[in-house]
PDB file of N, CA and C in Angstrom:
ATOM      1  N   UNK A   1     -57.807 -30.960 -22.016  1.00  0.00           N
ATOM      2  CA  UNK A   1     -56.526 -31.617 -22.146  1.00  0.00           C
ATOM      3  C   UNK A   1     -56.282 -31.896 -23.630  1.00  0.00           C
ATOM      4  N   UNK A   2     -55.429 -31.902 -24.616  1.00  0.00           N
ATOM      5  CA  UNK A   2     -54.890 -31.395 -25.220  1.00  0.00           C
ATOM      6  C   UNK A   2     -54.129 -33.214 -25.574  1.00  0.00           C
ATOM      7  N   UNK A   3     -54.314 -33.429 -27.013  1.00  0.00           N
ATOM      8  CA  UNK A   3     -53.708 -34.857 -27.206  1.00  0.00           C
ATOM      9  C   UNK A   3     -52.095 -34.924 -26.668  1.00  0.00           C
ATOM     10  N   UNK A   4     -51.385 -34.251 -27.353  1.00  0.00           N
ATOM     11  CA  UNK A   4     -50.258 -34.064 -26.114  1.00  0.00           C
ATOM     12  C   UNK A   4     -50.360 -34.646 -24.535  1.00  0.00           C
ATOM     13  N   UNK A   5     -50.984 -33.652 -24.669  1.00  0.00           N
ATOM     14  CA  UNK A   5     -51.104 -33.809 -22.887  1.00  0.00           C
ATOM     15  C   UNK A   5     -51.437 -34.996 -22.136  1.00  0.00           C
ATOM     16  N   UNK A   6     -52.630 -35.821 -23.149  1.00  0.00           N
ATOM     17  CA  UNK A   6     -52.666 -37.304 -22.591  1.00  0.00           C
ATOM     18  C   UNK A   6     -52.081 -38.135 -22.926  1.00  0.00           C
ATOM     19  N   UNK A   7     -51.210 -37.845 -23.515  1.00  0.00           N
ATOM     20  CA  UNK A   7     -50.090 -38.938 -24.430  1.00  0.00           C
ATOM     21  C   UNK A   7     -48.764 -38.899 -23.307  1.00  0.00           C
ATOM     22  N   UNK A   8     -49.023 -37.902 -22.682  1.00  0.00           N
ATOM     23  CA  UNK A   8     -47.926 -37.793 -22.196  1.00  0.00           C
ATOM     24  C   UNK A   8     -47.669 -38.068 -20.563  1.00  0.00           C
ATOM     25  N   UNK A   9     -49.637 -38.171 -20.286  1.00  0.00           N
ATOM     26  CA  UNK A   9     -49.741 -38.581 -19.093  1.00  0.00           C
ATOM     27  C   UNK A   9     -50.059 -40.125 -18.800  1.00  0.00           C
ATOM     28  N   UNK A  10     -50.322 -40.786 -20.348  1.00  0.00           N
ATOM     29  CA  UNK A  10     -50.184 -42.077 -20.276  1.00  0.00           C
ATOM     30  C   UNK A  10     -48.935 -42.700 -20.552  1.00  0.00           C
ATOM     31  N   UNK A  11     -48.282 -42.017 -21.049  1.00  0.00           N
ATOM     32  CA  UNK A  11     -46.733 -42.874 -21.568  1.00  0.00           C
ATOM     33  C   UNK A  11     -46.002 -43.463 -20.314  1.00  0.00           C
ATOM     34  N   UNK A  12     -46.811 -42.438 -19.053  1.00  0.00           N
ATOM     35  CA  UNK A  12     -45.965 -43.020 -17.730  1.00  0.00           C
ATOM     36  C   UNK A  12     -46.533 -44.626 -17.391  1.00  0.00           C
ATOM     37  N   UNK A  13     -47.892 -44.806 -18.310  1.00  0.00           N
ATOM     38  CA  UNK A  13     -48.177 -46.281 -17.787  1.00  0.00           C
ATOM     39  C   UNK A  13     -47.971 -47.321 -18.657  1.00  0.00           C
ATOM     40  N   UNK A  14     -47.057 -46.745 -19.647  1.00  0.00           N
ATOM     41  CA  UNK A  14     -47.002 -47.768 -20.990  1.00  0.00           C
ATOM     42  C   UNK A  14     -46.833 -49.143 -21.028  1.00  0.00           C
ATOM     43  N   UNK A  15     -46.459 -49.915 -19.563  1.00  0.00           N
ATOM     44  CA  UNK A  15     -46.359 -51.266 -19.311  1.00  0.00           C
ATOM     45  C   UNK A  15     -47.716 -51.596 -19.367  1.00  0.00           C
ATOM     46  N   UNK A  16     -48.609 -50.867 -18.761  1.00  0.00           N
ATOM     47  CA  UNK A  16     -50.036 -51.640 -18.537  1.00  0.00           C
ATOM     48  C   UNK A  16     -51.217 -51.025 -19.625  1.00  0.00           C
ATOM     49  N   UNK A  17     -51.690 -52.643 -20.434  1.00  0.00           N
ATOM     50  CA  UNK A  17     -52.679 -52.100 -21.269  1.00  0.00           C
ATOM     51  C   UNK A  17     -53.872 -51.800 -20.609  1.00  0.00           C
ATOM     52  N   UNK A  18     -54.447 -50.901 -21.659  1.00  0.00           N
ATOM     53  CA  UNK A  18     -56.216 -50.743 -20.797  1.00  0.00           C
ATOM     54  C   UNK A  18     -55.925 -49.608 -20.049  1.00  0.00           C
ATOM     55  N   UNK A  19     -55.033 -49.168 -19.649  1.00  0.00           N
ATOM     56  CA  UNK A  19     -54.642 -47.328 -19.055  1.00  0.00           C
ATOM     57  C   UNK A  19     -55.357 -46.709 -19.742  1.00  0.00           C
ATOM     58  N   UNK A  20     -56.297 -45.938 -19.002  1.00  0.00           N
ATOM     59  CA  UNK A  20     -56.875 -45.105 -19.970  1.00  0.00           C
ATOM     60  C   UNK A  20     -57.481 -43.580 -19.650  1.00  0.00           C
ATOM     61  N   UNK A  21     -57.812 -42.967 -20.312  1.00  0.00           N
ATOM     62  CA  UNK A  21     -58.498 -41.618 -19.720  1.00  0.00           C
ATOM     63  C   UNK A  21     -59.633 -41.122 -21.087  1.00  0.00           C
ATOM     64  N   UNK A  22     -60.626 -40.468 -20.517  1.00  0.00           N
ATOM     65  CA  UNK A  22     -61.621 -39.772 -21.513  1.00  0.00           C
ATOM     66  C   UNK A  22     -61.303 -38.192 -21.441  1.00  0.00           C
ATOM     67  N   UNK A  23     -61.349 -37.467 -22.440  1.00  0.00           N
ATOM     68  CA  UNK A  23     -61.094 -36.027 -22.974  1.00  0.00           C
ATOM     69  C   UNK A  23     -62.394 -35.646 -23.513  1.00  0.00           C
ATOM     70  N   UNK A  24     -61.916 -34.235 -23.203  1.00  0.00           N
ATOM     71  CA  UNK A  24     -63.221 -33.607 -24.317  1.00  0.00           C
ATOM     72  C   UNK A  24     -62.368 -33.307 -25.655  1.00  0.00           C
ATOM     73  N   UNK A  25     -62.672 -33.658 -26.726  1.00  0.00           N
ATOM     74  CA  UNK A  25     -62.503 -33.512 -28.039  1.00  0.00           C
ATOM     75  C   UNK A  25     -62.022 -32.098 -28.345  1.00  0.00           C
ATOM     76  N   UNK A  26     -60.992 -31.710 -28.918  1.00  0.00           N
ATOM     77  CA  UNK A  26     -60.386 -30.471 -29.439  1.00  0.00           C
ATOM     78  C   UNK A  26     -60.291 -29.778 -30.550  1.00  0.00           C
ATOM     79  N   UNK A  27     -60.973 -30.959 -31.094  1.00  0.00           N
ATOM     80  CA  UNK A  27     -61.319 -30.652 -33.002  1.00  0.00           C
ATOM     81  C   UNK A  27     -62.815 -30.283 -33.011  1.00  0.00           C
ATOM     82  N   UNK A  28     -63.639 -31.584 -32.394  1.00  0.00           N
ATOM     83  CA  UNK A  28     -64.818 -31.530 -32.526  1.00  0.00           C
ATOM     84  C   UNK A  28     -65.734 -31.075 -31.423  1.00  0.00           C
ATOM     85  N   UNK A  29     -66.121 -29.839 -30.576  1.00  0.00           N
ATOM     86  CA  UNK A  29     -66.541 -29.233 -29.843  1.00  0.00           C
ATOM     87  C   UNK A  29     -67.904 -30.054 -29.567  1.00  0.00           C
ATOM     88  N   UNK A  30     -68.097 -30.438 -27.834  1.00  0.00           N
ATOM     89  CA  UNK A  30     -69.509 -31.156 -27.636  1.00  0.00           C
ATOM     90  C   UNK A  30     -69.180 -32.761 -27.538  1.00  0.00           C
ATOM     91  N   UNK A  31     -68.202 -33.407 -28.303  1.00  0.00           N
ATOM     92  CA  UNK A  31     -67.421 -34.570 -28.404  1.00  0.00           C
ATOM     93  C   UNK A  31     -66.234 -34.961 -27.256  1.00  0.00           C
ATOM     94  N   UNK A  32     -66.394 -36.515 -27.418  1.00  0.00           N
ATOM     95  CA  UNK A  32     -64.815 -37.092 -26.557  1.00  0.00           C
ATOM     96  C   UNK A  32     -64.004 -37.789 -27.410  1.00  0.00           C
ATOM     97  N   UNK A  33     -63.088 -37.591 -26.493  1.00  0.00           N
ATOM     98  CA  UNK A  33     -61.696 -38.674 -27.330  1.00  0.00           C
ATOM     99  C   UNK A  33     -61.334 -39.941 -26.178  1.00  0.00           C
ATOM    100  N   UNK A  34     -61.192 -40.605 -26.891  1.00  0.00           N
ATOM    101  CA  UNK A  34     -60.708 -41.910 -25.411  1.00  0.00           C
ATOM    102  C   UNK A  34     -59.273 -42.289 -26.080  1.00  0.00           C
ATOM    103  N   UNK A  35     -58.460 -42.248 -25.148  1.00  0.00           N
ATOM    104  CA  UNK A  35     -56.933 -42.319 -25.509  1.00  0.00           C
ATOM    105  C   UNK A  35     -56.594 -43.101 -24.359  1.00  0.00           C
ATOM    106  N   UNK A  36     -56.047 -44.342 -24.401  1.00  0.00           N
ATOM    107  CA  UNK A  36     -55.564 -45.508 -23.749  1.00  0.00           C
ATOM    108  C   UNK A  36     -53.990 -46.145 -24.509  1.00  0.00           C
ATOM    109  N   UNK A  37     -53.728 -46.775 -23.174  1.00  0.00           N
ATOM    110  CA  UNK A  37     -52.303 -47.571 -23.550  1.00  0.00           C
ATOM    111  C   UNK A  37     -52.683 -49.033 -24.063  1.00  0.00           C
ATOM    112  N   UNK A  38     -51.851 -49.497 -25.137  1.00  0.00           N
ATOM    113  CA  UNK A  38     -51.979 -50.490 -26.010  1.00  0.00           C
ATOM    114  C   UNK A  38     -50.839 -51.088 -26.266  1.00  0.00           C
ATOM    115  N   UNK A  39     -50.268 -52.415 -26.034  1.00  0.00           N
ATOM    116  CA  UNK A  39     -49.011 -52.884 -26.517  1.00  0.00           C
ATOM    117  C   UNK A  39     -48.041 -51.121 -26.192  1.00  0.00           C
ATOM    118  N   UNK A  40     -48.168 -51.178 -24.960  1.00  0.00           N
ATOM    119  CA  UNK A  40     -46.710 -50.156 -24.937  1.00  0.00           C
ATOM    120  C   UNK A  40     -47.207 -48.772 -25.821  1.00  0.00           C
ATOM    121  N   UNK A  41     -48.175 -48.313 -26.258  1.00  0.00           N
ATOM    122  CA  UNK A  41     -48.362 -47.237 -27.003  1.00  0.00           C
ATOM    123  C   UNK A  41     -49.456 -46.770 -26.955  1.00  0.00           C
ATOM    124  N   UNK A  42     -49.474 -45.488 -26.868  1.00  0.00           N
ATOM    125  CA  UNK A  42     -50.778 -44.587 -26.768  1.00  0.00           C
ATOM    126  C   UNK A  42     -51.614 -44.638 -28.031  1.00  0.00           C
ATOM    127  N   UNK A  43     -53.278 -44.881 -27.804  1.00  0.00           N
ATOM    128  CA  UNK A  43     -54.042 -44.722 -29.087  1.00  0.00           C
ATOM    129  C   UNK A  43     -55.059 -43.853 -28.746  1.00  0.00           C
ATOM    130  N   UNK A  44     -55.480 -43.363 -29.636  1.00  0.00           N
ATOM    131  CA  UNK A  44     -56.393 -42.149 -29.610  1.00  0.00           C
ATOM    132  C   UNK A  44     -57.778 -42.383 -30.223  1.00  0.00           C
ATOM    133  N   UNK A  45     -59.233 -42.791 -29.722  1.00  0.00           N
ATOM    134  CA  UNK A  45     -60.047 -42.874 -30.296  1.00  0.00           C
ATOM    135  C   UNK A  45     -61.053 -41.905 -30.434  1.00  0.00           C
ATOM    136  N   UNK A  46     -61.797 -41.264 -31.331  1.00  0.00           N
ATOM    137  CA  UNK A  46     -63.202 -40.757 -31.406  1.00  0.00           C
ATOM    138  C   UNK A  46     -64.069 -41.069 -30.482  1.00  0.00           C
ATOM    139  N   UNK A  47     -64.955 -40.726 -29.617  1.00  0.00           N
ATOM    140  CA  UNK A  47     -65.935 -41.265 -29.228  1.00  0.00           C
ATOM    141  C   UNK A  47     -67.483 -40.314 -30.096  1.00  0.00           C
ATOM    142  N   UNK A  48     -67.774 -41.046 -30.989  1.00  0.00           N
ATOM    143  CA  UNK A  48     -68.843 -40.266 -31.969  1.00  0.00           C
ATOM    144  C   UNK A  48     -69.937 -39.944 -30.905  1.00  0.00           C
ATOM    145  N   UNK A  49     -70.129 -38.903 -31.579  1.00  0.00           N
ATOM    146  CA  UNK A  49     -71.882 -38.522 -30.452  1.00  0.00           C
ATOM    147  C   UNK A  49     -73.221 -38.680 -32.233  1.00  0.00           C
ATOM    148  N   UNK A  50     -74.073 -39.655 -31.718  1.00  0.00           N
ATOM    149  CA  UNK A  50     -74.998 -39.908 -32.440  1.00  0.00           C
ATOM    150  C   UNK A  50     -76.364 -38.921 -32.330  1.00  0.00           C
ATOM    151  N   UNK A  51     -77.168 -38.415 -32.988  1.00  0.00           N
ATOM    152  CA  UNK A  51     -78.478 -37.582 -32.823  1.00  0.00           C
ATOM    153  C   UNK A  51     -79.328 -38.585 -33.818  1.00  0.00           C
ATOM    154  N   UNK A  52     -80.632 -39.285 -33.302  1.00  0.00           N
ATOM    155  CA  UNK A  52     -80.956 -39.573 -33.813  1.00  0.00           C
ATOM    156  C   UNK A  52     -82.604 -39.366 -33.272  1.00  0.00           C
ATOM    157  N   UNK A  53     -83.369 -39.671 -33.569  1.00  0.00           N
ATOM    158  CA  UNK A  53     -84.609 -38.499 -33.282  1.00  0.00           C
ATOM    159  C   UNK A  53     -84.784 -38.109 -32.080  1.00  0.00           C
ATOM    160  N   UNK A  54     -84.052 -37.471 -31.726  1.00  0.00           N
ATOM    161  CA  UNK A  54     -83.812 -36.279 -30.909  1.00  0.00           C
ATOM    162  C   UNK A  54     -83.167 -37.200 -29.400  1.00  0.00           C
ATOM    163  N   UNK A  55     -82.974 -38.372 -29.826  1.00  0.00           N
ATOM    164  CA  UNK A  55     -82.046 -39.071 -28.356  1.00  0.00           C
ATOM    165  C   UNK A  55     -80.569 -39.008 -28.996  1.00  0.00           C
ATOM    166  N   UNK A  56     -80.223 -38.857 -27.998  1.00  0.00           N
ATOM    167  CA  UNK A  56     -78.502 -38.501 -28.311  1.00  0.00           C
ATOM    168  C   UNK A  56     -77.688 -39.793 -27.521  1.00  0.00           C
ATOM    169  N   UNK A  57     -77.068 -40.697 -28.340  1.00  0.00           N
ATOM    170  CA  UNK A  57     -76.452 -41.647 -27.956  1.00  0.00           C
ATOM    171  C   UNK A  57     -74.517 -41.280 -28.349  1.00  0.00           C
ATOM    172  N   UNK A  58     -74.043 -42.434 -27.759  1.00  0.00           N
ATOM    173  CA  UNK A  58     -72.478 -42.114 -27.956  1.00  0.00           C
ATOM    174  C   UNK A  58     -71.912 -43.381 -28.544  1.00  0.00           C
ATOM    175  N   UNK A  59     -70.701 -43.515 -29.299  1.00  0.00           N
ATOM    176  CA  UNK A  59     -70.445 -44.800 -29.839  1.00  0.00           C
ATOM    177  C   UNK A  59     -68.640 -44.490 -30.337  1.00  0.00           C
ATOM    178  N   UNK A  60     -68.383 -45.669 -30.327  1.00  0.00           N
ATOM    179  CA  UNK A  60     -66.625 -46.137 -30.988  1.00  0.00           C
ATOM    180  C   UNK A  60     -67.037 -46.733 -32.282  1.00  0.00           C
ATOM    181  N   UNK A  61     -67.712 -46.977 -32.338  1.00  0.00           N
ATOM    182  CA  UNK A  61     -68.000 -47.674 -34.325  1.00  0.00           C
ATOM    183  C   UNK A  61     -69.007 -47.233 -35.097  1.00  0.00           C
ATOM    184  N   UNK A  62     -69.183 -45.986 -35.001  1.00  0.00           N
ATOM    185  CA  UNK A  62     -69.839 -45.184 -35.706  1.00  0.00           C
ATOM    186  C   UNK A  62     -71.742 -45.300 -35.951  1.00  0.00           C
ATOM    187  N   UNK A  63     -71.894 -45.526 -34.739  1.00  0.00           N
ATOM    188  CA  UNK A  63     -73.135 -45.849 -34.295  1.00  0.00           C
ATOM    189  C   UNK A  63     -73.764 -47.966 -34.156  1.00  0.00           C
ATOM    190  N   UNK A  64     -72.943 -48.346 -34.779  1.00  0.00           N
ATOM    191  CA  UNK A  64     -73.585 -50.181 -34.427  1.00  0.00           C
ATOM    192  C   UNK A  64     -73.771 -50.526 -32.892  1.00  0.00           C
ATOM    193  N   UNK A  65     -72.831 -49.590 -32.500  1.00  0.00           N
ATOM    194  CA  UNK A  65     -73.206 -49.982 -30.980  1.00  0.00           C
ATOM    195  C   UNK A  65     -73.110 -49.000 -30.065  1.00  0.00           C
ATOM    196  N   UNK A  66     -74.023 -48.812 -29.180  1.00  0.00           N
ATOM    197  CA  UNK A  66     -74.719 -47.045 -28.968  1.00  0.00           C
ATOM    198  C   UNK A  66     -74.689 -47.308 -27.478  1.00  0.00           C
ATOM    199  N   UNK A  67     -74.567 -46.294 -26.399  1.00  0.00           N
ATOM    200  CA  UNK A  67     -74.398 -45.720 -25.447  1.00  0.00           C
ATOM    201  C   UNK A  67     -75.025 -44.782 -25.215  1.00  0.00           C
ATOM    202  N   UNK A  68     -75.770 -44.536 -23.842  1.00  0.00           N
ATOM    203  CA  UNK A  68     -76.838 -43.397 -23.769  1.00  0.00           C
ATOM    204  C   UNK A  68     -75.900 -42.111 -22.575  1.00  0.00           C
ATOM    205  N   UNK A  69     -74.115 -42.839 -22.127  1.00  0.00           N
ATOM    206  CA  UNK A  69     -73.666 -41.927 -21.618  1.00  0.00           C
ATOM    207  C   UNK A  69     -72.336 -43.049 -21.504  1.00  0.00           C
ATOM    208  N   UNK A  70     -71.282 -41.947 -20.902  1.00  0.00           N
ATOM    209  CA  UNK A  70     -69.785 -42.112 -20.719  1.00  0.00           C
ATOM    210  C   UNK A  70     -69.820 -43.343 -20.299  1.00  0.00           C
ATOM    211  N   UNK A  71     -70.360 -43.365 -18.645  1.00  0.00           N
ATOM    212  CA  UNK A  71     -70.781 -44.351 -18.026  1.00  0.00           C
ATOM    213  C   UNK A  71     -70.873 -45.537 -18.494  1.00  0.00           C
ATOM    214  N   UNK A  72     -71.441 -45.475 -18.963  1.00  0.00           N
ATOM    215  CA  UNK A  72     -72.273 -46.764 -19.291  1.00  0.00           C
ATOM    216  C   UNK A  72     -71.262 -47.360 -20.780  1.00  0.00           C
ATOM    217  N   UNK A  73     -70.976 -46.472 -21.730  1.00  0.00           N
ATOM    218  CA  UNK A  73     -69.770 -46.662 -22.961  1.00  0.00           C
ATOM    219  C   UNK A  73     -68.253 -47.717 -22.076  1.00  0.00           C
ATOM    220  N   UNK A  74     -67.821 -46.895 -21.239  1.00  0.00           N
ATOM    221  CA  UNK A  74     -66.706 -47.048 -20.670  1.00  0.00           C
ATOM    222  C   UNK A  74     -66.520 -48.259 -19.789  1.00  0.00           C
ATOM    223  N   UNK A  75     -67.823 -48.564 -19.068  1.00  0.00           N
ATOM    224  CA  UNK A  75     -68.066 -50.156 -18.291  1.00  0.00           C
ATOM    225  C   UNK A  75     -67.982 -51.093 -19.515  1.00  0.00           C
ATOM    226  N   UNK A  76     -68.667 -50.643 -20.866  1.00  0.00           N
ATOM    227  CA  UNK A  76     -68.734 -51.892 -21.915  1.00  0.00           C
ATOM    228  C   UNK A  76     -67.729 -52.387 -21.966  1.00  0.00           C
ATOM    229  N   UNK A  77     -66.747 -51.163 -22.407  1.00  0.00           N
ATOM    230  CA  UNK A  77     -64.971 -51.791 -23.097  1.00  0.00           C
ATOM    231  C   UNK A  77     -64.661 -52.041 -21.755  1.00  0.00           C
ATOM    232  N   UNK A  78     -64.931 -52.471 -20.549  1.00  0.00           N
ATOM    233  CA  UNK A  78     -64.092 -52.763 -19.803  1.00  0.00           C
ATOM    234  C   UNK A  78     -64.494 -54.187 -19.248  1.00  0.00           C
ATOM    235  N   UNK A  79     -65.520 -54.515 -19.879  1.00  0.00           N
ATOM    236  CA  UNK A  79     -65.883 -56.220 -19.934  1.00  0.00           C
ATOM    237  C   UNK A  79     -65.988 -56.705 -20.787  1.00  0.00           C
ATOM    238  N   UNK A  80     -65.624 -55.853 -21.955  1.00  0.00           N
ATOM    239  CA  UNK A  80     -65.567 -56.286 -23.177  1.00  0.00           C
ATOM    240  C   UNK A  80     -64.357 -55.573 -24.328  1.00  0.00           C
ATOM    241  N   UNK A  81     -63.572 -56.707 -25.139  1.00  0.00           N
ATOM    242  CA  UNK A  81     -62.635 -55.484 -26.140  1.00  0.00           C
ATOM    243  C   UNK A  81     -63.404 -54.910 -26.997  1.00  0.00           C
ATOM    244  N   UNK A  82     -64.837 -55.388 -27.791  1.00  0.00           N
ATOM    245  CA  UNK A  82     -65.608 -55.123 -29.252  1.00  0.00           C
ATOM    246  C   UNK A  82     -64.689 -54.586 -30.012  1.00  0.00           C
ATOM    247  N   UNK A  83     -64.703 -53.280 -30.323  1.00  0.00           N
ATOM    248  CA  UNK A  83     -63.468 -52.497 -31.135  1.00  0.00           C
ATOM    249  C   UNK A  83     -62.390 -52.239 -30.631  1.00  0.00           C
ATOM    250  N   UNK A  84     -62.104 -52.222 -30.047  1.00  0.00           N
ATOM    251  CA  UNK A  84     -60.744 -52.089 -29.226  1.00  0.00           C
ATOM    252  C   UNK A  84     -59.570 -52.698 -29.355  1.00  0.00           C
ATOM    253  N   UNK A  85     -58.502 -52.563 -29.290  1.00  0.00           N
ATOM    254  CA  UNK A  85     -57.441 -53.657 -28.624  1.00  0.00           C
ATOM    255  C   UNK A  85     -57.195 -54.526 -27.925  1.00  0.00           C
ATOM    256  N   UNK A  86     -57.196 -53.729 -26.774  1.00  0.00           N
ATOM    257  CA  UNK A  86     -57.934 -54.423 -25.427  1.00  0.00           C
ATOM    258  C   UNK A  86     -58.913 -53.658 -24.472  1.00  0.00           C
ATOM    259  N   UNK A  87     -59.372 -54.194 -23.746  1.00  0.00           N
ATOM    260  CA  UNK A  87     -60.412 -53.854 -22.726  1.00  0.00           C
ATOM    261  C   UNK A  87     -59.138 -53.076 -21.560  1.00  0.00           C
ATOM    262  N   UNK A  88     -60.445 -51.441 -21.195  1.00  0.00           N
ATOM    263  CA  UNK A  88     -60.201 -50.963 -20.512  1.00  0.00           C
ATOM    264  C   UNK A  88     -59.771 -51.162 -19.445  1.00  0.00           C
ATOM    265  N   UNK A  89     -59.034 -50.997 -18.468  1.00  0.00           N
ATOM    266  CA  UNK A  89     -58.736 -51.588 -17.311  1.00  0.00           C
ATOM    267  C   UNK A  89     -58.633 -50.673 -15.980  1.00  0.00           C
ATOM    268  N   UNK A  90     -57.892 -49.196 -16.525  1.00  0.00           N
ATOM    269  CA  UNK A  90     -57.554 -48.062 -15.406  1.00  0.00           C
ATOM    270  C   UNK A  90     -57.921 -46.970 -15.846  1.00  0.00           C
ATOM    271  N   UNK A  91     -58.848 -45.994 -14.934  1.00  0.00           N
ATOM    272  CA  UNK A  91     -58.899 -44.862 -15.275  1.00  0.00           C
ATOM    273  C   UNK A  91     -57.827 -44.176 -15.027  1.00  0.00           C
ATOM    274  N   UNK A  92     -57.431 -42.921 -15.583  1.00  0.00           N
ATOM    275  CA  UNK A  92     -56.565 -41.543 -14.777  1.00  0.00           C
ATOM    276  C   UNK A  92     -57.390 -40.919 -15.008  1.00  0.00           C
ATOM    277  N   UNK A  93     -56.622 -40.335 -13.738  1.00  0.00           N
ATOM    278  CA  UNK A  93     -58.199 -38.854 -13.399  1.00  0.00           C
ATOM    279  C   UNK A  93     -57.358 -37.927 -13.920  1.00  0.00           C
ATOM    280  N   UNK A  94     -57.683 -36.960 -14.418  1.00  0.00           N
ATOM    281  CA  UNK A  94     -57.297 -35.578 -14.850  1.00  0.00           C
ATOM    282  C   UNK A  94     -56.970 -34.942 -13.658  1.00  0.00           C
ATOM    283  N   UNK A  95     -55.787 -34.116 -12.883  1.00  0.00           N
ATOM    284  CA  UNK A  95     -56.072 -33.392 -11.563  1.00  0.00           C
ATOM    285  C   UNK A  95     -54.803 -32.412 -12.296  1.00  0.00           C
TER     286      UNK A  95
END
């Protein structure tokens, strides 16, 4: 999916923050993007993939705070804002 494409499938929820969906990255091959609704507007984040002796973690702030999968990244922001705006609230599924 294609930043377009989720911009355009979230704009339908632009009342509710925390709308959100995960992508595979289009720049950076192997990577995600997390793109959620915010105050009425779509934002687009990095989700960095970390290598560090040879465990591969995932992160929104450039490794301070690490994730060993989607899972587990995506429950954080959703009991928590840390970097964020606000905390996650809704998935969309891709179909």
């Amino acid at each position: 999916m294609s930043r377009r494409e989720a911009t355009d499938r979230l704009t339908k929820f632009a009342s509710v923050d925390g709308v959100f969906l995960v992508r595979p990255s289009q720049r950076v091959p192997g990577s995600f993007m997390l793109s959620f609704i915010c105050k009425e507007a779509v934002k687009h984040v990095p989700i960095f993939v970390i290598e560090e002796s040879a465990q591969i973690s995932l992160s929104l702030d450039c490794g301070r705070t690490k994730f060993y999968g989607l899972r587990q990244l995506i429950e954080f922001y959703q009991l928590n804002i840390g970097v964020l705006p606000t905390k996650l609230t809704h998935f969309l599924v891709h179909r």
